[in-house]
C-alpha atoms as a PDB file:
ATOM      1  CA  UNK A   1     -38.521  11.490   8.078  1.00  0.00           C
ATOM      2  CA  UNK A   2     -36.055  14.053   9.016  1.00  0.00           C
ATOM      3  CA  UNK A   3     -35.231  11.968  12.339  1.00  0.00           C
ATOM      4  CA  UNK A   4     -34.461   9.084  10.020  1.00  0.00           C
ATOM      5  CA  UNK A   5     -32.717  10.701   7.606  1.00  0.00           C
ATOM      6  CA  UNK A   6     -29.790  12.234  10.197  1.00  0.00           C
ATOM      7  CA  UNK A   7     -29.916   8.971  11.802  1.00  0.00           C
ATOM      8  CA  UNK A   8     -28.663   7.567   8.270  1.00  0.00           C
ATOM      9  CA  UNK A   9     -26.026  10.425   8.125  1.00  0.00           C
ATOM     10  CA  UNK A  10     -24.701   9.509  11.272  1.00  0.00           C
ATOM     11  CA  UNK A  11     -24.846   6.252  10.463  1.00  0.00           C
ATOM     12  CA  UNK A  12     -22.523   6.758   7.706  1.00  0.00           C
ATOM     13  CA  UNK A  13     -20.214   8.631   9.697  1.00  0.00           C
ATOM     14  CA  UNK A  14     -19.472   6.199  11.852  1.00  0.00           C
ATOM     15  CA  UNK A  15     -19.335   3.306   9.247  1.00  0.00           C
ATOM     16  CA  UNK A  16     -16.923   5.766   7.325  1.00  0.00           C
ATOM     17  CA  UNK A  17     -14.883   6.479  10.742  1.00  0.00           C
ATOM     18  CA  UNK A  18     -14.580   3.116  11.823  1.00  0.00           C
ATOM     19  CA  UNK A  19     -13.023   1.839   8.693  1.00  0.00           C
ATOM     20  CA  UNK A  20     -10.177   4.542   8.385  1.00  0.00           C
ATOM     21  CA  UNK A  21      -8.804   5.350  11.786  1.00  0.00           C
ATOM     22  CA  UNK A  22      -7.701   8.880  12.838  1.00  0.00           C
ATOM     23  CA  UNK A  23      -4.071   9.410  11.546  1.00  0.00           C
ATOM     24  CA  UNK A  24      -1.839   9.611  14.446  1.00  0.00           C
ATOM     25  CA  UNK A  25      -0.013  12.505  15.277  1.00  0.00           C
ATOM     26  CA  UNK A  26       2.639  11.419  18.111  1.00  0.00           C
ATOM     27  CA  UNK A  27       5.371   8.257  17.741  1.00  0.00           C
ATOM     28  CA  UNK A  28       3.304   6.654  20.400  1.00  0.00           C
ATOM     29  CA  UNK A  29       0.475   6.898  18.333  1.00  0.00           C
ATOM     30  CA  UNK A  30       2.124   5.667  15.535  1.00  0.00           C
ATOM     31  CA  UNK A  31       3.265   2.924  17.581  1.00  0.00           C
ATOM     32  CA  UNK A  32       0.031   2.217  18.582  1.00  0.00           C
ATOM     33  CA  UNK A  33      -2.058   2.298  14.892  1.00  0.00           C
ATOM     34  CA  UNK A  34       0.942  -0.275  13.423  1.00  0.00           C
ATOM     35  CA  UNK A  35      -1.627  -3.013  13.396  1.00  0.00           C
ATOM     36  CA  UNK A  36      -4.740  -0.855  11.903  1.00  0.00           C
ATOM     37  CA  UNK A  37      -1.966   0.128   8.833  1.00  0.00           C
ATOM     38  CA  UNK A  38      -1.465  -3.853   8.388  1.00  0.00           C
ATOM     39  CA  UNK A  39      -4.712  -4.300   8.360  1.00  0.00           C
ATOM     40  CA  UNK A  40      -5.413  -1.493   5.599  1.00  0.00           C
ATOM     41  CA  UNK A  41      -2.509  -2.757   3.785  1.00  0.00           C
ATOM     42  CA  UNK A  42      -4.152  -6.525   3.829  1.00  0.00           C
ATOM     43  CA  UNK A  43      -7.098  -4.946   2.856  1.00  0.00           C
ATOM     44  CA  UNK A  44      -5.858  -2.802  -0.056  1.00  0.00           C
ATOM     45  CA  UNK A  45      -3.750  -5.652  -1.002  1.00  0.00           C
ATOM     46  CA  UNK A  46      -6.644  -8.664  -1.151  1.00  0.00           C
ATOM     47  CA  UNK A  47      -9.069  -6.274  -3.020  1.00  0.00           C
ATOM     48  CA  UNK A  48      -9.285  -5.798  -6.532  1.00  0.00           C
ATOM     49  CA  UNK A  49      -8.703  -2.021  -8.066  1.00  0.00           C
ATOM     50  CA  UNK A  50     -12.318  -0.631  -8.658  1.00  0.00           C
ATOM     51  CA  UNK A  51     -14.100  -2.907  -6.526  1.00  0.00           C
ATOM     52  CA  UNK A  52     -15.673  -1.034  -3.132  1.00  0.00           C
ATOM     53  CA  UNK A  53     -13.701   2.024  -4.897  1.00  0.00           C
ATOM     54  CA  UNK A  54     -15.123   4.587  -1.607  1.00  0.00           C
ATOM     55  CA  UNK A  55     -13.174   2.573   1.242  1.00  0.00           C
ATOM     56  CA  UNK A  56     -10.553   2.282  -1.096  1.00  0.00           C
ATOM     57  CA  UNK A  57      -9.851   5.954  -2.033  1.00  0.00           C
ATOM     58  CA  UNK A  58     -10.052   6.550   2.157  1.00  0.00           C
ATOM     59  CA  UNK A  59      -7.855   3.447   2.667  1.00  0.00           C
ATOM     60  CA  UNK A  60      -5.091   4.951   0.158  1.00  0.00           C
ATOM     61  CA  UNK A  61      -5.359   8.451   1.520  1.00  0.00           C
ATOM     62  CA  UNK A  62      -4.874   6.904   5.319  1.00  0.00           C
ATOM     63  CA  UNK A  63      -1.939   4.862   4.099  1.00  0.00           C
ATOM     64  CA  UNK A  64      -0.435   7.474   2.345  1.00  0.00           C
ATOM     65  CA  UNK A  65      -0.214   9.887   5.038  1.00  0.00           C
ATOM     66  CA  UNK A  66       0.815   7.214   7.286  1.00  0.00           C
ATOM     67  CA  UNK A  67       3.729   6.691   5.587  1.00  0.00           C
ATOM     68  CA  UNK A  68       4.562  10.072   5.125  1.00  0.00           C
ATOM     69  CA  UNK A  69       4.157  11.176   8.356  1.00  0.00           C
ATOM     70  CA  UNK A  70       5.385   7.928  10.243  1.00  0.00           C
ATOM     71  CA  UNK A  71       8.341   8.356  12.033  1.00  0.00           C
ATOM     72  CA  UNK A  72       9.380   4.790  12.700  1.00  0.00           C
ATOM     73  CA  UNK A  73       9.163   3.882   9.426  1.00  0.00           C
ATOM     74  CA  UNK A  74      10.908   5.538   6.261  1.00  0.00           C
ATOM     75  CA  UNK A  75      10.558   4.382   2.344  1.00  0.00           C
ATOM     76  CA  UNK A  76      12.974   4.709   0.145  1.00  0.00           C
ATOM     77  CA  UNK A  77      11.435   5.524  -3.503  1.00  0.00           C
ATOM     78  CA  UNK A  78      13.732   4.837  -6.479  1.00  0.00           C
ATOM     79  CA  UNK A  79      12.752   5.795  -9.524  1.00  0.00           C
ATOM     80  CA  UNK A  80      13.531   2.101 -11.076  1.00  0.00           C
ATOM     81  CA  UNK A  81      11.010   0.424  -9.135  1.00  0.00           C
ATOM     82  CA  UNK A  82       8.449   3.284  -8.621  1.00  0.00           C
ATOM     83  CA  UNK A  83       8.063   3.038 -13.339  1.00  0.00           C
ATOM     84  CA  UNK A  84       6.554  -0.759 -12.653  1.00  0.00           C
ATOM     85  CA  UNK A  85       3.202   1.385 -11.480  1.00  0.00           C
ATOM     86  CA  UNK A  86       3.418   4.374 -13.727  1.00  0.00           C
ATOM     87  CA  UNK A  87      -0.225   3.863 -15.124  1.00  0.00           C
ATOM     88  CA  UNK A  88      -1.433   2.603 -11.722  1.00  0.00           C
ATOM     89  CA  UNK A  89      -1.182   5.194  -8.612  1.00  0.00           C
ATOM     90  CA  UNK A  90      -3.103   2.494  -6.419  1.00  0.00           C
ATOM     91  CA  UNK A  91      -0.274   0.348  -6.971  1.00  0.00           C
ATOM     92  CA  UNK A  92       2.162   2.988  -6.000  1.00  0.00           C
ATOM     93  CA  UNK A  93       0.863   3.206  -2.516  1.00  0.00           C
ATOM     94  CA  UNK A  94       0.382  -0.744  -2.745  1.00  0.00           C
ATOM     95  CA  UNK A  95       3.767  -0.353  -2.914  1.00  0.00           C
ATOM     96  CA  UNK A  96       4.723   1.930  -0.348  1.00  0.00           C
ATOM     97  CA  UNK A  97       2.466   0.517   2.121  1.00  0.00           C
ATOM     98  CA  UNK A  98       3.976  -3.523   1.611  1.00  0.00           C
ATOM     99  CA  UNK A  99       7.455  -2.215   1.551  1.00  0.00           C
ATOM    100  CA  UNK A 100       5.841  -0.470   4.906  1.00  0.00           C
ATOM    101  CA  UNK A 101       4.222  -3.300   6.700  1.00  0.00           C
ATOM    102  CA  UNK A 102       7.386  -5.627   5.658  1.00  0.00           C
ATOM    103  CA  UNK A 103       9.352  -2.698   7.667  1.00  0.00           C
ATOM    104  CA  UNK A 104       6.769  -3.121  10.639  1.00  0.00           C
ATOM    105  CA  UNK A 105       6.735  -7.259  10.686  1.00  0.00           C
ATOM    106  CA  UNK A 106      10.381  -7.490  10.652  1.00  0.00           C
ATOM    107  CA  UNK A 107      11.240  -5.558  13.868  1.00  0.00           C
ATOM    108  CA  UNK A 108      11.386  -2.136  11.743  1.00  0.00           C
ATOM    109  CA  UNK A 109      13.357  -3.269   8.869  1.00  0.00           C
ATOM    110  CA  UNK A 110      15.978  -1.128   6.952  1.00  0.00           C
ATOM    111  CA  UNK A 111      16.623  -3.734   4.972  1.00  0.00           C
ATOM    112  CA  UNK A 112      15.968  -1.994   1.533  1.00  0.00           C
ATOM    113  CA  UNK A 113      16.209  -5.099  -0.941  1.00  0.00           C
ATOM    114  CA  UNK A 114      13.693  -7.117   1.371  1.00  0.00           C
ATOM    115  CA  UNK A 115      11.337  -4.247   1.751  1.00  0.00           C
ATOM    116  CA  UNK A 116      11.175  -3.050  -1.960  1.00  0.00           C
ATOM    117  CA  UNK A 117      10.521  -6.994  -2.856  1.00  0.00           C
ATOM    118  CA  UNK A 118       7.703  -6.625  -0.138  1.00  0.00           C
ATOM    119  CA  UNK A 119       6.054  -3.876  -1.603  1.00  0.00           C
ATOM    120  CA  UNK A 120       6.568  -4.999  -4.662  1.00  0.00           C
ATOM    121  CA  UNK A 121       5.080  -8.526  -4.361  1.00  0.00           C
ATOM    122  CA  UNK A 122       1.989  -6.370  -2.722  1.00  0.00           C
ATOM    123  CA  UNK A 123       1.283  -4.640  -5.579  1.00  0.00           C
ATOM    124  CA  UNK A 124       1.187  -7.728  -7.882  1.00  0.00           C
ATOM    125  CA  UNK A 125      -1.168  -9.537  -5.638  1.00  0.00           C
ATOM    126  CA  UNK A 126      -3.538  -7.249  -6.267  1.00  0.00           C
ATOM    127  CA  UNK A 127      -2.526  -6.615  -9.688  1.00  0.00           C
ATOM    128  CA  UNK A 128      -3.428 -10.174 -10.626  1.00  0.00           C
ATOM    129  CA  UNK A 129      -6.916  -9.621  -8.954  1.00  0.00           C
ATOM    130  CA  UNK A 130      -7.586  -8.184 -12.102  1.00  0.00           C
ATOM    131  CA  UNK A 131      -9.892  -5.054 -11.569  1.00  0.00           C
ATOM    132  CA  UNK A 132      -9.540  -1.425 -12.912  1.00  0.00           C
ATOM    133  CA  UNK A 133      -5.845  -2.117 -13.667  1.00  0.00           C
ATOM    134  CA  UNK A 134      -3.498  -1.104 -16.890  1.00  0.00           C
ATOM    135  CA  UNK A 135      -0.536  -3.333 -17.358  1.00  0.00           C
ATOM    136  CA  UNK A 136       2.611  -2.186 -19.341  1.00  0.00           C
ATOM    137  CA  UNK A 137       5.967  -4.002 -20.278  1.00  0.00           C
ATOM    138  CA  UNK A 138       7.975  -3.225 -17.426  1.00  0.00           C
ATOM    139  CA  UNK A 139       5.397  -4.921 -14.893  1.00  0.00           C
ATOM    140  CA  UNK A 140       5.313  -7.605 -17.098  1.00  0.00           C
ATOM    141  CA  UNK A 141       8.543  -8.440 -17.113  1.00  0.00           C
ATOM    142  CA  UNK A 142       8.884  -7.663 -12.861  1.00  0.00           C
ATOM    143  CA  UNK A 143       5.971 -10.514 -12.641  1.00  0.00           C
ATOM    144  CA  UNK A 144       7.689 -13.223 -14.750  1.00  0.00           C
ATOM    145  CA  UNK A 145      10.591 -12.342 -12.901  1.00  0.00           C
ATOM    146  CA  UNK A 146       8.307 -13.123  -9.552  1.00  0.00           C
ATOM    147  CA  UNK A 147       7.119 -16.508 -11.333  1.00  0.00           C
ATOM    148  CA  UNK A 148      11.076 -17.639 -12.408  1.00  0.00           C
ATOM    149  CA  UNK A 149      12.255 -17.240  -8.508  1.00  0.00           C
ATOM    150  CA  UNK A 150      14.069 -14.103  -9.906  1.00  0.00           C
ATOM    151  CA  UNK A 151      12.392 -11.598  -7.968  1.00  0.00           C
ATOM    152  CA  UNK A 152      14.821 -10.431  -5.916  1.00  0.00           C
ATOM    153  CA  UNK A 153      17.640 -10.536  -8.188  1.00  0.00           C
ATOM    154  CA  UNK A 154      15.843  -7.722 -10.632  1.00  0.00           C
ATOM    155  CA  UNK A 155      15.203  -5.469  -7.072  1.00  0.00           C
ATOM    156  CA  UNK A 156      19.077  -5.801  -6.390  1.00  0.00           C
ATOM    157  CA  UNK A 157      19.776  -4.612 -10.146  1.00  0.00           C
ATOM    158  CA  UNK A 158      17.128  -1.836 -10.252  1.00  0.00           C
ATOM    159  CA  UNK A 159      18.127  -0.618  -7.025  1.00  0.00           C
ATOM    160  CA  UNK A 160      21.655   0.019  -8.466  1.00  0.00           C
ATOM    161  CA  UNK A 161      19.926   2.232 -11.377  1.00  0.00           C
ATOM    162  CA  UNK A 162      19.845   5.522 -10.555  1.00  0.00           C
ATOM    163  CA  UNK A 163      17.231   6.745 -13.342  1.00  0.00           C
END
């Protein structure tokens, strides 16, 4: 019984491991994870909030520090956009890690507008999963902005704002 029950712990370890890769510590390294952080961004994207909530809490963690810690890739947070997710924190990294991944598919982007309508159309494809998400008026209005064509044009304005 004991054999089987360490067997199950390691198990889990390595279920757990394989799912969230080691967070690189070198540029190469970075370099070389770029396609496991798309994938965890796909992932975190295509999944509803609350809904395999473990993977997801590692998922978000790995992101996170990814971004932070990435030195090929560099978010700019603006106060304007980052209010859209002010009652969701899993749509704040959502956020981060689209604008992110838009930086990484597009030859490392510094195109700000682009990437901030990247991570911004990330976060409401999973907000209109549905899930363990809270809406409030100023995502409302950014996703009938998204439905009208008029994305963009609101990221332009709110990235003038500098509340």
């Amino acid at each position: 019984m004991k054999q089987l029950f360490i067997a199950l712990l390691l198990l889990t370890t390595i279920t757990v491991t394989a799912q969230v890769p080691a967070l690189p510590t070198t540029k190469e390294e970075f370099v070389s994870s770029e396609k496991d952080f798309i994938a965890a961004e796909k992932w975190l994207e295509t999944t509803a909030i609350g809904t395999d909530t473990d993977k997801r809490k590692q998922l978000d963690a790995w992101v996170t520090a990814w971004v932070i810690n990435s030195p090929t890739v560099t978010v700019e947070v603006r106060a304007s956009i980052l209010k859209l997710f002010d009652k969701n924190s899993e749509l704040t990294i959502l956020f981060m890690a689209g604008y992110s991944r838009y930086c990484l598919e597009n030859n490392y982007s510094k195109d700000e507008l682009k990437c901030n309508v990247a991570g911004i159309r990330a976060a409401i494809n999973c907000f209109n999963l549905g899930g363990d998400v809270k809406n409030n008026k100023n995502l409302t209005k950014v996703i009938e902005q998204e439905k009208e064509g008029k994305l963009e044009e609101w990221v332009a304005a709110a990235m003038k704002d500098k509340k």
